[in-house]
N, C-alpha and C. Protein backbone atom coordinates (compact mmCIF):
# COMPACT_ATOMS: atom_id res chain seq x y z
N UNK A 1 -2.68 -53.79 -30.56
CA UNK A 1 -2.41 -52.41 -30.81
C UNK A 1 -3.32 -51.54 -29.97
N UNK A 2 -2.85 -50.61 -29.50
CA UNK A 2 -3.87 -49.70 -28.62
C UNK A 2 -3.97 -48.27 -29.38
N UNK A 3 -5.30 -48.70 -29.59
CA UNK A 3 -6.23 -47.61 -30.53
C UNK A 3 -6.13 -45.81 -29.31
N UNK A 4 -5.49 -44.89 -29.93
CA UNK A 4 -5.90 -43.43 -29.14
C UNK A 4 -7.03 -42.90 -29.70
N UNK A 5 -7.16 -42.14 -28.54
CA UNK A 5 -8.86 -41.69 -28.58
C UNK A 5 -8.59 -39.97 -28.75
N UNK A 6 -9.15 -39.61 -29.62
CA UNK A 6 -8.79 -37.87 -29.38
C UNK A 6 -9.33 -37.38 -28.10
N UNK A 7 -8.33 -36.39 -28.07
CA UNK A 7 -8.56 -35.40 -26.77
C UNK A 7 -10.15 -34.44 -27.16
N UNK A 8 -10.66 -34.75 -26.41
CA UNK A 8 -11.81 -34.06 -26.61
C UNK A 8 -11.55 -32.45 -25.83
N UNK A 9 -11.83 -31.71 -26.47
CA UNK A 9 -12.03 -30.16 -25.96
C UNK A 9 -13.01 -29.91 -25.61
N UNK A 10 -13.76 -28.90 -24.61
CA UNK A 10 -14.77 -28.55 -23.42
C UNK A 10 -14.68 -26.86 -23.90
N UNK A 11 -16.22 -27.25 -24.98
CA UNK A 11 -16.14 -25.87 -25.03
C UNK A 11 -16.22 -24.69 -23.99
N UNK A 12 -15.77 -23.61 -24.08
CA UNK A 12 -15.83 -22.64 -23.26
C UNK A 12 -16.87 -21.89 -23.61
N UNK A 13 -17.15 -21.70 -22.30
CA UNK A 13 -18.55 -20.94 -21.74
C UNK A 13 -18.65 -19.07 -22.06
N UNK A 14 -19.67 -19.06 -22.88
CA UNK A 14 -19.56 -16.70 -23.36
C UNK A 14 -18.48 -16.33 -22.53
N UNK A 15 -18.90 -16.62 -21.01
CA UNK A 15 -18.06 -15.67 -20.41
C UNK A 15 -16.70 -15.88 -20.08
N UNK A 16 -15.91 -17.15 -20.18
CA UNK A 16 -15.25 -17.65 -20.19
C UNK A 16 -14.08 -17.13 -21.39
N UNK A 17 -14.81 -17.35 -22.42
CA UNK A 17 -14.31 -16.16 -23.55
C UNK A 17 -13.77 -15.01 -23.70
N UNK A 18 -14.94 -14.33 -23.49
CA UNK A 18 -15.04 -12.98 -22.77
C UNK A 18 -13.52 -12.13 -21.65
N UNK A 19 -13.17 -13.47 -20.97
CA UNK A 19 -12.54 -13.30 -20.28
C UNK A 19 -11.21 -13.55 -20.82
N UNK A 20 -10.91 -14.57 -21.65
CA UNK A 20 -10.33 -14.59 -22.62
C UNK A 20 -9.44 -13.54 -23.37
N UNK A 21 -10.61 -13.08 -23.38
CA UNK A 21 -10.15 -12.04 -25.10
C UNK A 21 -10.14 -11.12 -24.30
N UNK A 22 -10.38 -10.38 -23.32
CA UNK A 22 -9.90 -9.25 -22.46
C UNK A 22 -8.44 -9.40 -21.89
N UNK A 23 -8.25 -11.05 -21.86
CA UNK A 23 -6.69 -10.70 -21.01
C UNK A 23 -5.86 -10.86 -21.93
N UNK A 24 -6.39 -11.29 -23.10
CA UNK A 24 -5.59 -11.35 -24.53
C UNK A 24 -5.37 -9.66 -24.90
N UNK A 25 -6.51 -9.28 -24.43
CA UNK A 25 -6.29 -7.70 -24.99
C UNK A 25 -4.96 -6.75 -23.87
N UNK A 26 -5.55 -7.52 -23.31
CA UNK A 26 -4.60 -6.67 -22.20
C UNK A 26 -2.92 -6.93 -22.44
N UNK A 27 -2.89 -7.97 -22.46
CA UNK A 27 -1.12 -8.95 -22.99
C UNK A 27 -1.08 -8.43 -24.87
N UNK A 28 -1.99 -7.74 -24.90
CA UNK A 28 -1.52 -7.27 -26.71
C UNK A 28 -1.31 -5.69 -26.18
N UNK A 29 -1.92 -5.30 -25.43
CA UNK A 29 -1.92 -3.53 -25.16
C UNK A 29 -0.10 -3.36 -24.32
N UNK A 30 -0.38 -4.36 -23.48
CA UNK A 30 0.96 -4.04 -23.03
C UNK A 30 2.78 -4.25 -23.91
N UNK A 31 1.99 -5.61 -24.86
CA UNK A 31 2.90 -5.99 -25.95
C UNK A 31 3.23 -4.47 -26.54
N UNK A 32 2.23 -3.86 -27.53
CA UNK A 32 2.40 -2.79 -28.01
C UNK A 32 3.19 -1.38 -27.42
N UNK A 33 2.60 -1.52 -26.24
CA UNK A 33 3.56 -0.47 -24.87
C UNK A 33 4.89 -0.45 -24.80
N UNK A 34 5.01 -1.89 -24.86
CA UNK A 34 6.51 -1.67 -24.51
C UNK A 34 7.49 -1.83 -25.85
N UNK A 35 6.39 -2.43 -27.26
CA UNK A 35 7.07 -2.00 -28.52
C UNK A 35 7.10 -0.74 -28.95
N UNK A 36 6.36 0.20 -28.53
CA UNK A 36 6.45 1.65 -28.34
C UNK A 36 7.20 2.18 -28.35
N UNK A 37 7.51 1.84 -26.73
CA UNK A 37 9.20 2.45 -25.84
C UNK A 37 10.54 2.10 -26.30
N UNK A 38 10.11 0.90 -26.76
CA UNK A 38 11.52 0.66 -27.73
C UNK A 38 12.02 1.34 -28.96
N UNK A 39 10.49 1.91 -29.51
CA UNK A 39 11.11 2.32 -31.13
C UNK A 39 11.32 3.90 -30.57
N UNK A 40 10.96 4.36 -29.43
CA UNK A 40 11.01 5.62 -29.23
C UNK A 40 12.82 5.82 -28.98
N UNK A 41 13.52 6.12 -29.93
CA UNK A 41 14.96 6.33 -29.87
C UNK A 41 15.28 7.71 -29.20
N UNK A 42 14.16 9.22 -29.48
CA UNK A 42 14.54 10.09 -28.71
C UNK A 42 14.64 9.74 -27.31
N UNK A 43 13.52 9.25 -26.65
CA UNK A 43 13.30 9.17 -25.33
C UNK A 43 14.65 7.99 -24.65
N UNK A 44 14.74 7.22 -25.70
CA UNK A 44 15.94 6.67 -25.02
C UNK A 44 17.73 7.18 -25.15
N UNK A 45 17.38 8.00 -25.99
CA UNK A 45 18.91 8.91 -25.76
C UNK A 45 18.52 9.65 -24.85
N UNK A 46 17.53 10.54 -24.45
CA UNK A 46 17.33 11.07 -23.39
C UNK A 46 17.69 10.65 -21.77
N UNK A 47 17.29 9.23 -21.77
CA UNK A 47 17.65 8.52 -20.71
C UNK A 47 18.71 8.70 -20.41
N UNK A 48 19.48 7.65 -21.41
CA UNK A 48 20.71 7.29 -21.12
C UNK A 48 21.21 8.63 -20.86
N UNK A 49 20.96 10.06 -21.31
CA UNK A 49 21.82 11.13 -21.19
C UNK A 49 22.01 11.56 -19.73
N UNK A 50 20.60 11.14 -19.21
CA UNK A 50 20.04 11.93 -17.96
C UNK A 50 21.20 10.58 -16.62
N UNK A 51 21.07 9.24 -17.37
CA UNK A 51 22.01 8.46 -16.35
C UNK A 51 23.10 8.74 -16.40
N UNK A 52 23.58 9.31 -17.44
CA UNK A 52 25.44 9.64 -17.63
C UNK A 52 25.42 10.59 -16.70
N UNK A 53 24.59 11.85 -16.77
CA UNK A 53 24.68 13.13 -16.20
C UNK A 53 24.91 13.11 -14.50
N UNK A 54 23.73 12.16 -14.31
CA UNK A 54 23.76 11.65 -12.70
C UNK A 54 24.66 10.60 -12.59
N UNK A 55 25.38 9.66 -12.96
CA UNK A 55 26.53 8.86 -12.88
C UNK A 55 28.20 10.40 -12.55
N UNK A 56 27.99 11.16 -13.31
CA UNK A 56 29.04 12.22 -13.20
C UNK A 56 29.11 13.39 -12.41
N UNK A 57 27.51 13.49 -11.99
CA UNK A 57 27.61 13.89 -10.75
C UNK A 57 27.98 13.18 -9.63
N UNK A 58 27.60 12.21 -9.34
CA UNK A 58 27.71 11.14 -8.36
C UNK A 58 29.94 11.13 -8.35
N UNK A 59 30.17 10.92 -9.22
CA UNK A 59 31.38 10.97 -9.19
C UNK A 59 32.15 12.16 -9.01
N UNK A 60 31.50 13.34 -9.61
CA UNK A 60 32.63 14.26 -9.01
C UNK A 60 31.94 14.62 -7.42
N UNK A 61 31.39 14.32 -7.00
CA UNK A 61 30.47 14.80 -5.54
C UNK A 61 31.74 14.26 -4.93
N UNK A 62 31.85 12.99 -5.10
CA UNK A 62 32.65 11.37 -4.51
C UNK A 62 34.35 11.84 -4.38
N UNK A 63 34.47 12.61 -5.66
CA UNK A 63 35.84 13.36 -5.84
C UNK A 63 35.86 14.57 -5.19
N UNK A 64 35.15 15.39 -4.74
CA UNK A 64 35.33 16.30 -4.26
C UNK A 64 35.10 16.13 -2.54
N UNK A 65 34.56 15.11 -1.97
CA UNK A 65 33.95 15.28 -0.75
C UNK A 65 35.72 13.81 -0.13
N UNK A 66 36.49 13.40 -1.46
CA UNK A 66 37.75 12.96 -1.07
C UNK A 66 38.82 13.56 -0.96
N UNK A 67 38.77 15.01 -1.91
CA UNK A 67 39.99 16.20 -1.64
C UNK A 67 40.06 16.32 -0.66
N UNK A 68 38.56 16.90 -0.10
CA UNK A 68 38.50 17.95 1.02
C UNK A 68 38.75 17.36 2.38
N UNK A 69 38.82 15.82 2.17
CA UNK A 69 38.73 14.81 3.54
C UNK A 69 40.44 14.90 3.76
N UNK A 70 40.75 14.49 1.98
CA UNK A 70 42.48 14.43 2.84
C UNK A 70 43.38 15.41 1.39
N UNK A 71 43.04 16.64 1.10
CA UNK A 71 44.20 17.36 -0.04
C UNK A 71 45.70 16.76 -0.50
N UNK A 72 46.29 15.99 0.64
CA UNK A 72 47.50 16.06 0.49
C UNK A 72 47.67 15.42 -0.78
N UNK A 73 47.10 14.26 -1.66
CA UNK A 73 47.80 13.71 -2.92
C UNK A 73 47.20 14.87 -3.45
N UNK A 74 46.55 15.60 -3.97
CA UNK A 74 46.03 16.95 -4.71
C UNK A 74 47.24 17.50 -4.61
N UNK A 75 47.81 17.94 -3.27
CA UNK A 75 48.83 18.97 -3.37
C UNK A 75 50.54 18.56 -3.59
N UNK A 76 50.51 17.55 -3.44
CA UNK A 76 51.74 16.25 -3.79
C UNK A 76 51.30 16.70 -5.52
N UNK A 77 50.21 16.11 -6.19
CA UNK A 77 50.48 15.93 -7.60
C UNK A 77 50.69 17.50 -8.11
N UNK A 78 50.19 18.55 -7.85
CA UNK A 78 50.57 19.64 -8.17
C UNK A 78 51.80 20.08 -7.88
N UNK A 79 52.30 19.79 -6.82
CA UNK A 79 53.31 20.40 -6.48
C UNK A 79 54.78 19.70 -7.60
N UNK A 80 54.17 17.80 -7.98
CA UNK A 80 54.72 17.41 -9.01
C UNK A 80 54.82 17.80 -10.48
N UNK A 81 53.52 19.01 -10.82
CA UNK A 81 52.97 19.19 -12.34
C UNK A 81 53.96 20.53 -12.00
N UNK A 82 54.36 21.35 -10.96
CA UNK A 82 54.97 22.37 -10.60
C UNK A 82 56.76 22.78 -11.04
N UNK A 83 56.87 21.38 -10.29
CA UNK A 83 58.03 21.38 -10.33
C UNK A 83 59.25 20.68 -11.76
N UNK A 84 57.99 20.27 -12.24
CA UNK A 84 57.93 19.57 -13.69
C UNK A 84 58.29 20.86 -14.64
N UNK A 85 57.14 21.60 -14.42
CA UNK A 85 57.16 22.64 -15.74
C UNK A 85 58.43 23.99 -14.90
N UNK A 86 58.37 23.72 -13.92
CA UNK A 86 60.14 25.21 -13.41
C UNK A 86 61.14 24.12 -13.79
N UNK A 87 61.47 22.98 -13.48
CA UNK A 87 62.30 21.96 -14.34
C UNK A 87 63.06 22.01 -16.10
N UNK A 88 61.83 22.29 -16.46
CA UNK A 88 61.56 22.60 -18.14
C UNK A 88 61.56 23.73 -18.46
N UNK A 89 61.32 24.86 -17.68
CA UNK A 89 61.63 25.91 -17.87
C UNK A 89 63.14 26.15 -18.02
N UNK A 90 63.68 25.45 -16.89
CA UNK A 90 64.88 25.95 -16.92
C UNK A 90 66.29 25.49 -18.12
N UNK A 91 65.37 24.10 -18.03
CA UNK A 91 66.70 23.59 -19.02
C UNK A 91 66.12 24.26 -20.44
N UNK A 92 65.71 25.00 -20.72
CA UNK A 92 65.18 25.11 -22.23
C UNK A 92 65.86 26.73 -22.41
N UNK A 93 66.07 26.92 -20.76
CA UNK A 93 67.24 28.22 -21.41
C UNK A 93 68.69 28.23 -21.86
């Protein structure tokens, strides 16, 4: 039978510690940081509001800088919403 031998541990040295428990502190400060930001629900509706806002700019910029390149389906679909409602006008007399 082969007898195991415990793992012997090497104690650590003050500063070794020291060093330790500072980067422990540091990985608990940042833990807390970012459990912070999470419970902060204003700041994150805020966000998301501020990405919608710039997502809808971005899109009508995108829509407007495609009218102006080529109008013609703009003036095709109006001229369709046009002729739709003098259409309906007429048969309803």
């Amino acid at each position: 039978m082969t007898q195991q031998q415990p793992q012997q541990q090497r104690q650590q040295t003050p500063e070794e510690l020291r060093r330790e428990i500072e980067r422990t502190r540091r990985e608990l400060g940042d833990t807390v940081e970012a459990l912070s930001h999470k419970a902060d629900v204003k700041e994150q509706a805020r966000q998301k509001k501020a990405d919608v806002q710039d997502q809808a700019r971005q899109k009508k910029d995108e829509l407007q800088q495609r009218v102006s390149s080529n109008p013609t389906p703009l003036l095709l679909a109006g001229g369709a919403v046009a002729l739709f409602l003098i259409v309906r006008m007429i048969r309803r007399r």
